[in-house]
PDB file of N, CA and C in Angstrom:
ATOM      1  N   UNK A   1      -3.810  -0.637 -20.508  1.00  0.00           N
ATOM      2  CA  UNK A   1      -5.231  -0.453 -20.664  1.00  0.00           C
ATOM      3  C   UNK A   1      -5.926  -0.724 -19.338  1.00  0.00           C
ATOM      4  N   UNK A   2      -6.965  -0.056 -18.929  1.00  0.00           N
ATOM      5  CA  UNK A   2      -7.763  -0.473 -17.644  1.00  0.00           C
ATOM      6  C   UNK A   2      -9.492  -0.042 -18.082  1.00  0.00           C
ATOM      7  N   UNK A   3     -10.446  -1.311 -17.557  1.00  0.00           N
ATOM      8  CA  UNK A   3     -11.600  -0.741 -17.576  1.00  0.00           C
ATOM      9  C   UNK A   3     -12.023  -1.231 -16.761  1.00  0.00           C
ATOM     10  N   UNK A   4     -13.152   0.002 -16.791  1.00  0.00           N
ATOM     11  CA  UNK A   4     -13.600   0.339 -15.687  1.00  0.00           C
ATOM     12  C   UNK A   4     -15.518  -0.190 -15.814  1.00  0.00           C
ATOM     13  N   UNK A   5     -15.972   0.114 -14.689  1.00  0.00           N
ATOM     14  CA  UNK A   5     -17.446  -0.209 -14.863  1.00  0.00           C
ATOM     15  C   UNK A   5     -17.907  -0.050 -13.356  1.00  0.00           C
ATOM     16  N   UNK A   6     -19.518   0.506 -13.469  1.00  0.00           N
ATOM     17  CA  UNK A   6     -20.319   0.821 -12.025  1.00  0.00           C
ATOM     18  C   UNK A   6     -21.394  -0.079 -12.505  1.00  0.00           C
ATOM     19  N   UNK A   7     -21.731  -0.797 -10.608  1.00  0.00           N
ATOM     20  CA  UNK A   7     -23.548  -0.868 -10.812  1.00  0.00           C
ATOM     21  C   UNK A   7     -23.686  -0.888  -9.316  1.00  0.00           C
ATOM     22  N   UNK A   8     -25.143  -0.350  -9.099  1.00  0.00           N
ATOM     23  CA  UNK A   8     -25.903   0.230  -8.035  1.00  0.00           C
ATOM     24  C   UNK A   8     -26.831  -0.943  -7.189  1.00  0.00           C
ATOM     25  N   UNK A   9     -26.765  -2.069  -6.520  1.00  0.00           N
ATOM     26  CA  UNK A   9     -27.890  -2.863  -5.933  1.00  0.00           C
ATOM     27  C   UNK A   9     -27.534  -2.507  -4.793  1.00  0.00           C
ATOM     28  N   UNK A  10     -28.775  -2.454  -3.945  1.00  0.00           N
ATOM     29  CA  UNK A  10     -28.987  -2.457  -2.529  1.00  0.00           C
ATOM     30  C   UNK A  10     -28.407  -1.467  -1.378  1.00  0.00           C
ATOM     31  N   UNK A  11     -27.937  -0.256  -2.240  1.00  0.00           N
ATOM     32  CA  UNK A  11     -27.768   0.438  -1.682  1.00  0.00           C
ATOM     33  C   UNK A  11     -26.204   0.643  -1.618  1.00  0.00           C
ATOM     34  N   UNK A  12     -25.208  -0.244  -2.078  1.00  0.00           N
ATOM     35  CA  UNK A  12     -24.108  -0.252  -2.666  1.00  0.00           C
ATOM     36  C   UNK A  12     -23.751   0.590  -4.268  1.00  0.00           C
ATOM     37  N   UNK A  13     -22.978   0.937  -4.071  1.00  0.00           N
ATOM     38  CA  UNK A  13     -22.101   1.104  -5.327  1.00  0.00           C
ATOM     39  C   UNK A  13     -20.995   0.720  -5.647  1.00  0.00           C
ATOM     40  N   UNK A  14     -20.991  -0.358  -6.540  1.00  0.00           N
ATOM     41  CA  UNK A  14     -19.614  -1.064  -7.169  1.00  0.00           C
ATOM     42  C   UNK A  14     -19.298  -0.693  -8.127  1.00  0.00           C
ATOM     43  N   UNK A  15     -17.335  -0.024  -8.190  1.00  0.00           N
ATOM     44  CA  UNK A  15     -17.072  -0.102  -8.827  1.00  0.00           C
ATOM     45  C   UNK A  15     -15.944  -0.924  -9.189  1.00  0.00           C
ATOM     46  N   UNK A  16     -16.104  -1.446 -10.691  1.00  0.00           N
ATOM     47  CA  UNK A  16     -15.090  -2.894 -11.063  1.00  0.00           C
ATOM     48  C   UNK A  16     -13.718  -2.025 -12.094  1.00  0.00           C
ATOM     49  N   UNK A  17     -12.791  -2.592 -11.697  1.00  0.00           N
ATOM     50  CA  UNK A  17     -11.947  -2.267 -12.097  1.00  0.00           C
ATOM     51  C   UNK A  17     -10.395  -3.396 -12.572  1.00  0.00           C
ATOM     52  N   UNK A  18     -10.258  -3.530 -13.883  1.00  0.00           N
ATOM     53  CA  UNK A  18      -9.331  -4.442 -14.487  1.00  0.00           C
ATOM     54  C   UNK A  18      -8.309  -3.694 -15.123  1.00  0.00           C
ATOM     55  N   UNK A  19      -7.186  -4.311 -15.582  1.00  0.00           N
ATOM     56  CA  UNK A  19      -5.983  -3.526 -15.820  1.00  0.00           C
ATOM     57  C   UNK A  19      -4.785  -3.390 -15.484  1.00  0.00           C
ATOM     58  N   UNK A  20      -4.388  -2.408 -16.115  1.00  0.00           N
ATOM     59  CA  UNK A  20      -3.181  -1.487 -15.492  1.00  0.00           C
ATOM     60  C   UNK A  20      -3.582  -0.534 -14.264  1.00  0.00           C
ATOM     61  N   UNK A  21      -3.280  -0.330 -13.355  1.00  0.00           N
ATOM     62  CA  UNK A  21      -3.676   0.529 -12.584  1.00  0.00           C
ATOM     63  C   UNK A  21      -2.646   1.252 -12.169  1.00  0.00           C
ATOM     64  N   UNK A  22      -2.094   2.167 -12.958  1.00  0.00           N
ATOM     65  CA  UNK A  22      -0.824   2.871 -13.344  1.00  0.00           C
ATOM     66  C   UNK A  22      -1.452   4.626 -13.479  1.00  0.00           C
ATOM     67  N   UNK A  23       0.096   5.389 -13.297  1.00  0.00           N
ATOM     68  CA  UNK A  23      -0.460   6.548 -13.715  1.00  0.00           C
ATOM     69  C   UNK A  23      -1.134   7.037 -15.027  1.00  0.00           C
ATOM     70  N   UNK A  24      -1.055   5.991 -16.095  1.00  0.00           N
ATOM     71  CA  UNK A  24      -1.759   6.675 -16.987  1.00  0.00           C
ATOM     72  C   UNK A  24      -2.999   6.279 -16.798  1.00  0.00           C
ATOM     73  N   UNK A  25      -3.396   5.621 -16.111  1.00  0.00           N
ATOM     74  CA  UNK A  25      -5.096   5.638 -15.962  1.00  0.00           C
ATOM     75  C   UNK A  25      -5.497   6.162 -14.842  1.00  0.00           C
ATOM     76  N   UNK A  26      -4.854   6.930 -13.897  1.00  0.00           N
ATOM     77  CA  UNK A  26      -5.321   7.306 -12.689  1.00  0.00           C
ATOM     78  C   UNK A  26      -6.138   8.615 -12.625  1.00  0.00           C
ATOM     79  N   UNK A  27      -6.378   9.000 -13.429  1.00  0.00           N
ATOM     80  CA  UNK A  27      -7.378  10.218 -13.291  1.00  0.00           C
ATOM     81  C   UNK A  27      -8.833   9.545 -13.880  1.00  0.00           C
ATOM     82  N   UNK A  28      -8.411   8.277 -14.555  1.00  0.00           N
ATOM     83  CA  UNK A  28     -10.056   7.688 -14.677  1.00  0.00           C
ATOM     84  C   UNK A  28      -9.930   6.806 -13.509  1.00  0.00           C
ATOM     85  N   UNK A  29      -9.636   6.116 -12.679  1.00  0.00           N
ATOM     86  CA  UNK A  29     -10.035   5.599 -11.554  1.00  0.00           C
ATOM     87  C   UNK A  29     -10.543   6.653 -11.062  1.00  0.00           C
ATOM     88  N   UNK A  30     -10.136   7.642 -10.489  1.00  0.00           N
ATOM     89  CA  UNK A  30      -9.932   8.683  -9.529  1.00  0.00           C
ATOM     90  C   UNK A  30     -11.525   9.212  -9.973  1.00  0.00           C
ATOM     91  N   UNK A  31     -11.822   9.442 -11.278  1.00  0.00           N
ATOM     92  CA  UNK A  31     -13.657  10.215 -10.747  1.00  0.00           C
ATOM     93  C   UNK A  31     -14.168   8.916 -11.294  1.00  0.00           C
ATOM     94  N   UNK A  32     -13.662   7.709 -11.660  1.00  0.00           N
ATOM     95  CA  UNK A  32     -14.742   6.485 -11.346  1.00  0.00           C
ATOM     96  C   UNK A  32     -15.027   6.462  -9.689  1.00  0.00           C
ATOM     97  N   UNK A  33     -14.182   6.411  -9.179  1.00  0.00           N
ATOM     98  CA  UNK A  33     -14.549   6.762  -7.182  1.00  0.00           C
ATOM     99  C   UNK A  33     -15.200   8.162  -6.963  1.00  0.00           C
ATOM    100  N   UNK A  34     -15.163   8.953  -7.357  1.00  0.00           N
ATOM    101  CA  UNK A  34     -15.246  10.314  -7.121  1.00  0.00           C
ATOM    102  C   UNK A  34     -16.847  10.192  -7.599  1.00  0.00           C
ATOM    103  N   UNK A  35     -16.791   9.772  -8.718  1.00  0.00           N
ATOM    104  CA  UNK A  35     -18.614   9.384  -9.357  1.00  0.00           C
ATOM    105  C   UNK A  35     -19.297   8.697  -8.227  1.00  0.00           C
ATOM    106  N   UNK A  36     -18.790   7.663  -7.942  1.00  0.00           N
ATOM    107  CA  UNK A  36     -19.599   6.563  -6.623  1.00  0.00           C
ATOM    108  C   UNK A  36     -19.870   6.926  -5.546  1.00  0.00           C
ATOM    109  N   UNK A  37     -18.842   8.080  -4.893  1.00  0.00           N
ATOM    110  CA  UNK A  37     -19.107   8.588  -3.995  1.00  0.00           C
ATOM    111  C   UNK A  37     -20.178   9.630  -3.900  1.00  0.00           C
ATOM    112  N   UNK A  38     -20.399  10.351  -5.027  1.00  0.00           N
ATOM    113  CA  UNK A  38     -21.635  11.238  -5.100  1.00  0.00           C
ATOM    114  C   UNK A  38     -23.223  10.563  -5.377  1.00  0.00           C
ATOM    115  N   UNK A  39     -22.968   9.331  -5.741  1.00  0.00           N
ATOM    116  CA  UNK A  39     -24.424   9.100  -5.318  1.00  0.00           C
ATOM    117  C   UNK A  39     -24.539   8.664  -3.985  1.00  0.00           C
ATOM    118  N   UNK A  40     -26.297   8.406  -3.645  1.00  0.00           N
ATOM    119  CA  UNK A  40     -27.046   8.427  -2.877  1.00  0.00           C
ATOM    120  C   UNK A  40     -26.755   6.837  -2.054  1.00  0.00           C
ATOM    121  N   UNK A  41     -25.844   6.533  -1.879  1.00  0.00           N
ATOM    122  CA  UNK A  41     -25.457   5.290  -1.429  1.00  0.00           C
ATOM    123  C   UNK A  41     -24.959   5.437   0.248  1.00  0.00           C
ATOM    124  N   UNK A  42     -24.768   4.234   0.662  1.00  0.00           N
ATOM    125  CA  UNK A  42     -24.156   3.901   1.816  1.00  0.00           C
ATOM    126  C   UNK A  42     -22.499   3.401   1.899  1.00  0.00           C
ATOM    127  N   UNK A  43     -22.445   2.698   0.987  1.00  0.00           N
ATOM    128  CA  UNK A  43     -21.282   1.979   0.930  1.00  0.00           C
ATOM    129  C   UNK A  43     -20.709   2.061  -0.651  1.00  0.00           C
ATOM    130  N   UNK A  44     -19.375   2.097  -0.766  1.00  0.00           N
ATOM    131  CA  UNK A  44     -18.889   2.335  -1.764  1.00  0.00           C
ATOM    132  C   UNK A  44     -18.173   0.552  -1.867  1.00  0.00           C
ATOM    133  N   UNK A  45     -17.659  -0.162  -3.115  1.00  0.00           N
ATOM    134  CA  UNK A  45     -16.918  -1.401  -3.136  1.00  0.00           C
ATOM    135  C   UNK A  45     -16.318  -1.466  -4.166  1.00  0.00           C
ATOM    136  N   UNK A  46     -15.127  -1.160  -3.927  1.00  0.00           N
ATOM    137  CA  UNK A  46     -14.479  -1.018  -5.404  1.00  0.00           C
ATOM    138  C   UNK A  46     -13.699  -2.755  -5.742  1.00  0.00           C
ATOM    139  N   UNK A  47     -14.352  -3.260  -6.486  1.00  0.00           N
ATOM    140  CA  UNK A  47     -13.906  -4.510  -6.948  1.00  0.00           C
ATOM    141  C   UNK A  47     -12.994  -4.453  -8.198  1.00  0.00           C
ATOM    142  N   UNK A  48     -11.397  -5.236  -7.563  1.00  0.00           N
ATOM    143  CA  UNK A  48     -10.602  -5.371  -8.792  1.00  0.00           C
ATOM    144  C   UNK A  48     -10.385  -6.868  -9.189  1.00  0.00           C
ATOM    145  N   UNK A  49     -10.705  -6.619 -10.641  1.00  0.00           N
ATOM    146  CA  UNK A  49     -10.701  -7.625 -11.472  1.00  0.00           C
ATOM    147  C   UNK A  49      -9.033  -8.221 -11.343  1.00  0.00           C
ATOM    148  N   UNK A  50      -8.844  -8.553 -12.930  1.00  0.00           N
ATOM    149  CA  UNK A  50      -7.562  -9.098 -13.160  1.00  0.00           C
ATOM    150  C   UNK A  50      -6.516  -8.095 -13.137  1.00  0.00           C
ATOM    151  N   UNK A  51      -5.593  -7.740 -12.603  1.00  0.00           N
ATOM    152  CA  UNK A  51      -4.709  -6.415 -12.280  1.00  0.00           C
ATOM    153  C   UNK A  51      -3.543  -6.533 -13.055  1.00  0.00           C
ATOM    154  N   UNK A  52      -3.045  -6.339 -13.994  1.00  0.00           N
ATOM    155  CA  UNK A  52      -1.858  -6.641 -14.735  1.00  0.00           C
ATOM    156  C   UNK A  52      -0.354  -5.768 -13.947  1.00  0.00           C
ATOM    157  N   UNK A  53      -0.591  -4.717 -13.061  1.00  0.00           N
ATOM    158  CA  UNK A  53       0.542  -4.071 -12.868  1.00  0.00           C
ATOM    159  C   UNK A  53      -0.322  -2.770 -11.929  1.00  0.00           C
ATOM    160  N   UNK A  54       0.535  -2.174 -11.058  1.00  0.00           N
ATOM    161  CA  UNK A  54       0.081  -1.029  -9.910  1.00  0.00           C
ATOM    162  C   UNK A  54       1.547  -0.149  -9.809  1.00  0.00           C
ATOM    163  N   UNK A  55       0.776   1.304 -10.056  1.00  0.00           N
ATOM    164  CA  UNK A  55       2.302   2.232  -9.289  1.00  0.00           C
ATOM    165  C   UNK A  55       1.061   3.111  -7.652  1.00  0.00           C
ATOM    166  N   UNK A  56       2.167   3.669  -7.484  1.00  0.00           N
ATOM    167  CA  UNK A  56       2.042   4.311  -6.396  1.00  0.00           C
ATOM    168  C   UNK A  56       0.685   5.526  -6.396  1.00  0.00           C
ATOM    169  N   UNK A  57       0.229   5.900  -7.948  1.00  0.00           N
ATOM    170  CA  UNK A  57      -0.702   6.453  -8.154  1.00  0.00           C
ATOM    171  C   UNK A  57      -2.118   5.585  -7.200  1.00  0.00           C
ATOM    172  N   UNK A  58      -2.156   4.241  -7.909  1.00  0.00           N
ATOM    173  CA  UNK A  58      -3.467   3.275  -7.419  1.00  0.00           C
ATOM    174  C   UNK A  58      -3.086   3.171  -5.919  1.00  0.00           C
ATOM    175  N   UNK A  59      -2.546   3.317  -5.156  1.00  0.00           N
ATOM    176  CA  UNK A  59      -2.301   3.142  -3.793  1.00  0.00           C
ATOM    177  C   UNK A  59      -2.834   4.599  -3.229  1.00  0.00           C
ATOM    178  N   UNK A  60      -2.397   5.610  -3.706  1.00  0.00           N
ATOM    179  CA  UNK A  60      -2.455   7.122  -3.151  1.00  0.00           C
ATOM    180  C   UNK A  60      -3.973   7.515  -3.575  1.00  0.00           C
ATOM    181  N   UNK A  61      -4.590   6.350  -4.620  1.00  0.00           N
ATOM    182  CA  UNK A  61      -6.225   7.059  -4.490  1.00  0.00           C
ATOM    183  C   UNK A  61      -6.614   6.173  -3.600  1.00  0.00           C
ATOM    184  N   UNK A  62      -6.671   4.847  -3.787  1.00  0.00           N
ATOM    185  CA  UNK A  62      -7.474   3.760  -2.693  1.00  0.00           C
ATOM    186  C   UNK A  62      -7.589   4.375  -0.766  1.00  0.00           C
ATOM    187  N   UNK A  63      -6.388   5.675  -1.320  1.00  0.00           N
ATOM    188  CA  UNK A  63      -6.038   5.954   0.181  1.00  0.00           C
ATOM    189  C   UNK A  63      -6.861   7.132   0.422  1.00  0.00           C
ATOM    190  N   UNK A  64      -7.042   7.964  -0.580  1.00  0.00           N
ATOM    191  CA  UNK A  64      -7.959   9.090  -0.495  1.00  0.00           C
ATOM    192  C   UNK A  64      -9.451   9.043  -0.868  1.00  0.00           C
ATOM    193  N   UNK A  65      -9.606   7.689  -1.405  1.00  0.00           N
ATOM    194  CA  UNK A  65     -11.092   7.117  -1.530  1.00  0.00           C
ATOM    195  C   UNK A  65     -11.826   6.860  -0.126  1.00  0.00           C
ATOM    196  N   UNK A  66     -10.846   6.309   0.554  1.00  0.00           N
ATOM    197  CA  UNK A  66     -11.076   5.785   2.086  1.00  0.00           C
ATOM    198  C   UNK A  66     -11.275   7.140   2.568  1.00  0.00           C
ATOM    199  N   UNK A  67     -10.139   7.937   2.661  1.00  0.00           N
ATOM    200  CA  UNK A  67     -10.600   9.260   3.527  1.00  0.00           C
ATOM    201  C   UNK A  67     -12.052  10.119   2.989  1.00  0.00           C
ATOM    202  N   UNK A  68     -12.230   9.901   2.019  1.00  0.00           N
ATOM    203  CA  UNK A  68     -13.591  10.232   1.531  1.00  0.00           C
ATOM    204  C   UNK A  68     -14.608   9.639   1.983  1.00  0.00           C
ATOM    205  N   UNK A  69     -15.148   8.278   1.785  1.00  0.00           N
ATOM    206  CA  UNK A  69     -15.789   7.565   2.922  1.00  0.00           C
ATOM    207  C   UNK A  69     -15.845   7.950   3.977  1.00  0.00           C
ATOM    208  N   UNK A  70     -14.777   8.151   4.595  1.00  0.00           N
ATOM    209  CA  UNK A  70     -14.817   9.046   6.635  1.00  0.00           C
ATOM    210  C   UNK A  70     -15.304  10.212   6.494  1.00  0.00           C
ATOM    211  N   UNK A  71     -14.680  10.916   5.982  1.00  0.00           N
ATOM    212  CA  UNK A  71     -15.704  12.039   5.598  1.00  0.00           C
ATOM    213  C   UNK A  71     -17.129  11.894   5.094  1.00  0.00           C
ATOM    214  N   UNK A  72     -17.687  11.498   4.416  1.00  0.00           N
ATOM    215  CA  UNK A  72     -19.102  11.363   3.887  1.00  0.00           C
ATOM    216  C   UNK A  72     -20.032  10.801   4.751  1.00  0.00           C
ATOM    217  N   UNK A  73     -19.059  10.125   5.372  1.00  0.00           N
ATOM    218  CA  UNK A  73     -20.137   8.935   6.646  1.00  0.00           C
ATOM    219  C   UNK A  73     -20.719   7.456   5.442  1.00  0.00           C
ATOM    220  N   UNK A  74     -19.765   7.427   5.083  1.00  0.00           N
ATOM    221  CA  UNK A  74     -20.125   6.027   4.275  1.00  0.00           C
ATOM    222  C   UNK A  74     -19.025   4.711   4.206  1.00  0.00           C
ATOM    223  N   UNK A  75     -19.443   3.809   3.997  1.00  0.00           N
ATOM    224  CA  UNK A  75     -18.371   2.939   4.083  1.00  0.00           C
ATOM    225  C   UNK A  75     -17.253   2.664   2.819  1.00  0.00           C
ATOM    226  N   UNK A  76     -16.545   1.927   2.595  1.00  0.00           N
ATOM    227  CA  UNK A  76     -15.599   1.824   1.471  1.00  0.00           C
ATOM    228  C   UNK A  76     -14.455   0.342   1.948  1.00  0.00           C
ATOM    229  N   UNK A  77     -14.410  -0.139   1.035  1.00  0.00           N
ATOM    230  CA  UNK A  77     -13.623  -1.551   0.813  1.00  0.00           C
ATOM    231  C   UNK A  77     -13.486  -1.912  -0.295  1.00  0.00           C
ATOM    232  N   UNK A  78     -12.288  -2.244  -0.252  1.00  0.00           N
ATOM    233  CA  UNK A  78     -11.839  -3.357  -1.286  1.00  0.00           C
ATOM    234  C   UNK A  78     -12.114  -4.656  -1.580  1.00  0.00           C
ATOM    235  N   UNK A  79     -12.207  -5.235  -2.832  1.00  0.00           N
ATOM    236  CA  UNK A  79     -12.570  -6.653  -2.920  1.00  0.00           C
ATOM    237  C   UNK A  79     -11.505  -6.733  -4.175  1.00  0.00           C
ATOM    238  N   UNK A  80     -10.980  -8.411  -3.561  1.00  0.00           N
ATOM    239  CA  UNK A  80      -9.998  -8.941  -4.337  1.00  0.00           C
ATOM    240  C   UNK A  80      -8.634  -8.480  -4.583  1.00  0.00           C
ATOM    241  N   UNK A  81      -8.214  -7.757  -3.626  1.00  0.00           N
ATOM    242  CA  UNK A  81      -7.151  -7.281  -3.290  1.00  0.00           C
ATOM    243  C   UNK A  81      -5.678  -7.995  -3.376  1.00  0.00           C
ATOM    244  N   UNK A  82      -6.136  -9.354  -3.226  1.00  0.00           N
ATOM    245  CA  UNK A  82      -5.128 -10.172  -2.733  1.00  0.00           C
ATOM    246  C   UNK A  82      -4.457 -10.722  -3.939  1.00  0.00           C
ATOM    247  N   UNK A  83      -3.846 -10.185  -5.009  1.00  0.00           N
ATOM    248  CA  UNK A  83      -3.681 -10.422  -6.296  1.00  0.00           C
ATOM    249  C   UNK A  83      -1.955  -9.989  -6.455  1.00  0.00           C
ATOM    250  N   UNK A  84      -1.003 -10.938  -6.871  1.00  0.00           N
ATOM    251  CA  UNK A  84       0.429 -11.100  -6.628  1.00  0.00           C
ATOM    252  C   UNK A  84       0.520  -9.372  -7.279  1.00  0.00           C
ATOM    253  N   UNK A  85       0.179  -9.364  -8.145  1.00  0.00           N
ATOM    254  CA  UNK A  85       0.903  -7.964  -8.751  1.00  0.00           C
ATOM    255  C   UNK A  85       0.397  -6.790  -7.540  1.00  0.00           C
ATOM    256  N   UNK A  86      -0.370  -6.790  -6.956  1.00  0.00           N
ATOM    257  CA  UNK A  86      -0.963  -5.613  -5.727  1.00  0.00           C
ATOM    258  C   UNK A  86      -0.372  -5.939  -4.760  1.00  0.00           C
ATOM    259  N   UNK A  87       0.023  -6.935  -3.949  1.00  0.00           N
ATOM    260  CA  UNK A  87       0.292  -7.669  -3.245  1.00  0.00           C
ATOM    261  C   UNK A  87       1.652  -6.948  -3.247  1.00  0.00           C
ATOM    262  N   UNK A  88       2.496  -7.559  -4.633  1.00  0.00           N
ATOM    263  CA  UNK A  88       3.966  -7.363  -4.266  1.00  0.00           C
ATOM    264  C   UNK A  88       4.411  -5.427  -4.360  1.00  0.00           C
ATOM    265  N   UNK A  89       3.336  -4.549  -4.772  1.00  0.00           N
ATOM    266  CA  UNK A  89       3.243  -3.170  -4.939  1.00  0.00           C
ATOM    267  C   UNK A  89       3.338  -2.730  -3.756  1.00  0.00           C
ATOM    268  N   UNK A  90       2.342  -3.124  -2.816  1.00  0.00           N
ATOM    269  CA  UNK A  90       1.792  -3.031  -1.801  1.00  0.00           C
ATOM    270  C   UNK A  90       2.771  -2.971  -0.039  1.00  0.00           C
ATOM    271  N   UNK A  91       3.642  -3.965  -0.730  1.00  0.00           N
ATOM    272  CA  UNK A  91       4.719  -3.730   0.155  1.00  0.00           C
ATOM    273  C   UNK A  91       5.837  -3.361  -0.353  1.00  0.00           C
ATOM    274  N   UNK A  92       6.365  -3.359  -1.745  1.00  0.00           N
ATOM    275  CA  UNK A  92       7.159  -2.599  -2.596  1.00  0.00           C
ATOM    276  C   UNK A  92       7.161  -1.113  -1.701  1.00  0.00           C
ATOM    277  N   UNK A  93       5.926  -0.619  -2.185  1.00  0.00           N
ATOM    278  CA  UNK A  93       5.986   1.076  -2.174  1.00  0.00           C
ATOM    279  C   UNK A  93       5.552   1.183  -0.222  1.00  0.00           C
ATOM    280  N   UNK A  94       5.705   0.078   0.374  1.00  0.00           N
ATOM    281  CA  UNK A  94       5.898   0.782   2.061  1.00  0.00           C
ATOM    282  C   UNK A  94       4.244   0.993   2.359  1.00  0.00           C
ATOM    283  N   UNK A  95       3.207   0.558   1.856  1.00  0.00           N
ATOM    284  CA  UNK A  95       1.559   0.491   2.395  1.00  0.00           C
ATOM    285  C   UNK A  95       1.145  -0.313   3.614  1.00  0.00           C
ATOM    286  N   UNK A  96       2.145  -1.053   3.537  1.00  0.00           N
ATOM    287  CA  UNK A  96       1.923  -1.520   4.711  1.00  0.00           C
ATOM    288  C   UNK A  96       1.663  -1.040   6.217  1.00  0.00           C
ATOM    289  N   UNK A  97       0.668  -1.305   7.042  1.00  0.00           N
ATOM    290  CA  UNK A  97       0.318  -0.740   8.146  1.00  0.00           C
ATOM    291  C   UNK A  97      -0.291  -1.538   9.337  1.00  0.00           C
ATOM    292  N   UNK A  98      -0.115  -0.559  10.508  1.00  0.00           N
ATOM    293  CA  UNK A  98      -0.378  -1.541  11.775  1.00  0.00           C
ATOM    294  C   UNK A  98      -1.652  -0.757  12.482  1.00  0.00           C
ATOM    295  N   UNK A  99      -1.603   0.685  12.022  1.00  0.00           N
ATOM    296  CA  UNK A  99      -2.782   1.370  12.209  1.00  0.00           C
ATOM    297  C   UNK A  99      -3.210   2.553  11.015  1.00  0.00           C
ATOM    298  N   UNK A 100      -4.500   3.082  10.832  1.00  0.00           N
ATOM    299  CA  UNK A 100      -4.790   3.726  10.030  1.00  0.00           C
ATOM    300  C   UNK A 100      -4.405   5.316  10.145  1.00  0.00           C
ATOM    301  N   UNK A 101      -4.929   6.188   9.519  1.00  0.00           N
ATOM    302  CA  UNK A 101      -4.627   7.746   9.517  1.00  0.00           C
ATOM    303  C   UNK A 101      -5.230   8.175  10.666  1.00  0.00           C
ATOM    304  N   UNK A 102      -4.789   9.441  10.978  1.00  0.00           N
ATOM    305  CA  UNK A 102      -5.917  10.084  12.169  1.00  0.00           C
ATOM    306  C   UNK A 102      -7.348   9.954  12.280  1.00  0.00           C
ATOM    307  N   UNK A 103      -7.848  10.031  10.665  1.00  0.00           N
ATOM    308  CA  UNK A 103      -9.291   9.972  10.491  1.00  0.00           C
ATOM    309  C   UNK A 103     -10.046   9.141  10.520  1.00  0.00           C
ATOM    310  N   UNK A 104      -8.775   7.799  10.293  1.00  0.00           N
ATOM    311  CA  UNK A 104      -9.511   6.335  10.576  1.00  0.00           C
ATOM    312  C   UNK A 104      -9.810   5.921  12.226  1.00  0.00           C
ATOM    313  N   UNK A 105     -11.039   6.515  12.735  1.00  0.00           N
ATOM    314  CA  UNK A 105     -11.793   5.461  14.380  1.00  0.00           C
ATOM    315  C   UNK A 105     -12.468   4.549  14.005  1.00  0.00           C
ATOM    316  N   UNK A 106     -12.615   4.129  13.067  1.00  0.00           N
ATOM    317  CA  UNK A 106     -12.999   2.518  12.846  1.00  0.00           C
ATOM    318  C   UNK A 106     -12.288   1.735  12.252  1.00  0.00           C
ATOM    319  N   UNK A 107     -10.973   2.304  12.412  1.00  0.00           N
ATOM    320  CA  UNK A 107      -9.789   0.913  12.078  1.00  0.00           C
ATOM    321  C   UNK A 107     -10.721   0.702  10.785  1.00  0.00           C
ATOM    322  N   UNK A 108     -10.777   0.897   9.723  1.00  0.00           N
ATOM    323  CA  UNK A 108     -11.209   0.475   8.528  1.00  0.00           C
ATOM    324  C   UNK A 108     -10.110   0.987   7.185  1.00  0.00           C
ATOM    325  N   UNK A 109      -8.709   0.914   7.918  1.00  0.00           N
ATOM    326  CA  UNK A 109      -7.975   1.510   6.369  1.00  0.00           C
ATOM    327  C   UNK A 109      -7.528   0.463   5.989  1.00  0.00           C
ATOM    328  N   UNK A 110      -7.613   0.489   4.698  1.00  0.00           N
ATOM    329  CA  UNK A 110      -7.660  -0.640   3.234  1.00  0.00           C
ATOM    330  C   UNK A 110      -6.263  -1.399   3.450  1.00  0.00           C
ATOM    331  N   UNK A 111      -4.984  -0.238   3.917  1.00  0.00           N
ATOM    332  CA  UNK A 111      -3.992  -1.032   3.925  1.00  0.00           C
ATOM    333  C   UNK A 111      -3.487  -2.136   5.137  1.00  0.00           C
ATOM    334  N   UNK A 112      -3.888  -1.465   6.197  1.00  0.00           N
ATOM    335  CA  UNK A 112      -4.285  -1.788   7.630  1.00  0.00           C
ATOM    336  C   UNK A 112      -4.932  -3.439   7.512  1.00  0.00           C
ATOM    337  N   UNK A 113      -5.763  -3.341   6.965  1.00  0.00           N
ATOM    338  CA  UNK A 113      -6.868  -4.473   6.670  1.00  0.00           C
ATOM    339  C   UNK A 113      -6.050  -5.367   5.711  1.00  0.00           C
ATOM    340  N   UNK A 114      -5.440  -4.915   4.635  1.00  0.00           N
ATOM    341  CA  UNK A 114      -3.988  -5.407   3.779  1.00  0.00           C
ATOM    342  C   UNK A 114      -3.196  -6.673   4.279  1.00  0.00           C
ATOM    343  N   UNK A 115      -2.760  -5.700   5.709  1.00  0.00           N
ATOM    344  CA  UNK A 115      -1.387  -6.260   5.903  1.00  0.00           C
ATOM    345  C   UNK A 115      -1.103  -7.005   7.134  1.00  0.00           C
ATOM    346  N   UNK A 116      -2.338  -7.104   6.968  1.00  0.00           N
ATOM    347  CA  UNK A 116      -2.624  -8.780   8.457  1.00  0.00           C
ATOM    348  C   UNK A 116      -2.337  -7.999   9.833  1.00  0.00           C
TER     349      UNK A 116
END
């Protein structure tokens, strides 16, 4: 099970996210970000709650959420990341990084920022 939830202050958009963050919920993460990014915001913050379990799906959007941000001209981060089950995914599935994608010039990729 995973839920989800948005709210809008200050020019942010948060979205919260608890769960499984597995392929069977990855097409509702995927336009919960996809929603945030179309409003009228600056910064996107996707906050995860209590995380019970991660596949390679939740890694491959967090990664195309970011490239969306570069593209849009908006910002994007993670909060609360640091959670054993993401954590041990995280270097499980090889996210680990020392620099970001081509598109990242502000050194701002999620995994980059991750992995010390």
């Amino acid at each position: 099970m995973v839920t989800i939830g948005s709210e809008h202050a200050a020019g942010i958009e948060t979205v919260t996210i608890s769960g499984s963050l597995t392929v069977e919920h990855a097409e509702e993460v995927k336009v919960a970000l996809e929603n945030a990014f179309k409003k009228k915001t600056k910064s996107v913050v996707l906050f995860l709650g209590q995380v019970d379990k991660a596949d390679l799906t939740f890694f491959q959007t967090i990664c195309s959420a970011h490239r969306t941000a570069i593209t849009a001209g908006k910002s994007f981060r993670v909060e609360q990341f640091q959670q054993e089950p993401l954590m041990r995914a995280h270097r499980a599935m090889g996210f680990t990084r020392r620099i970001g994608c081509a598109l990242d010039k502000a050194r701002s990729c999620v995994f980059m920022l991750m992995s010390g």
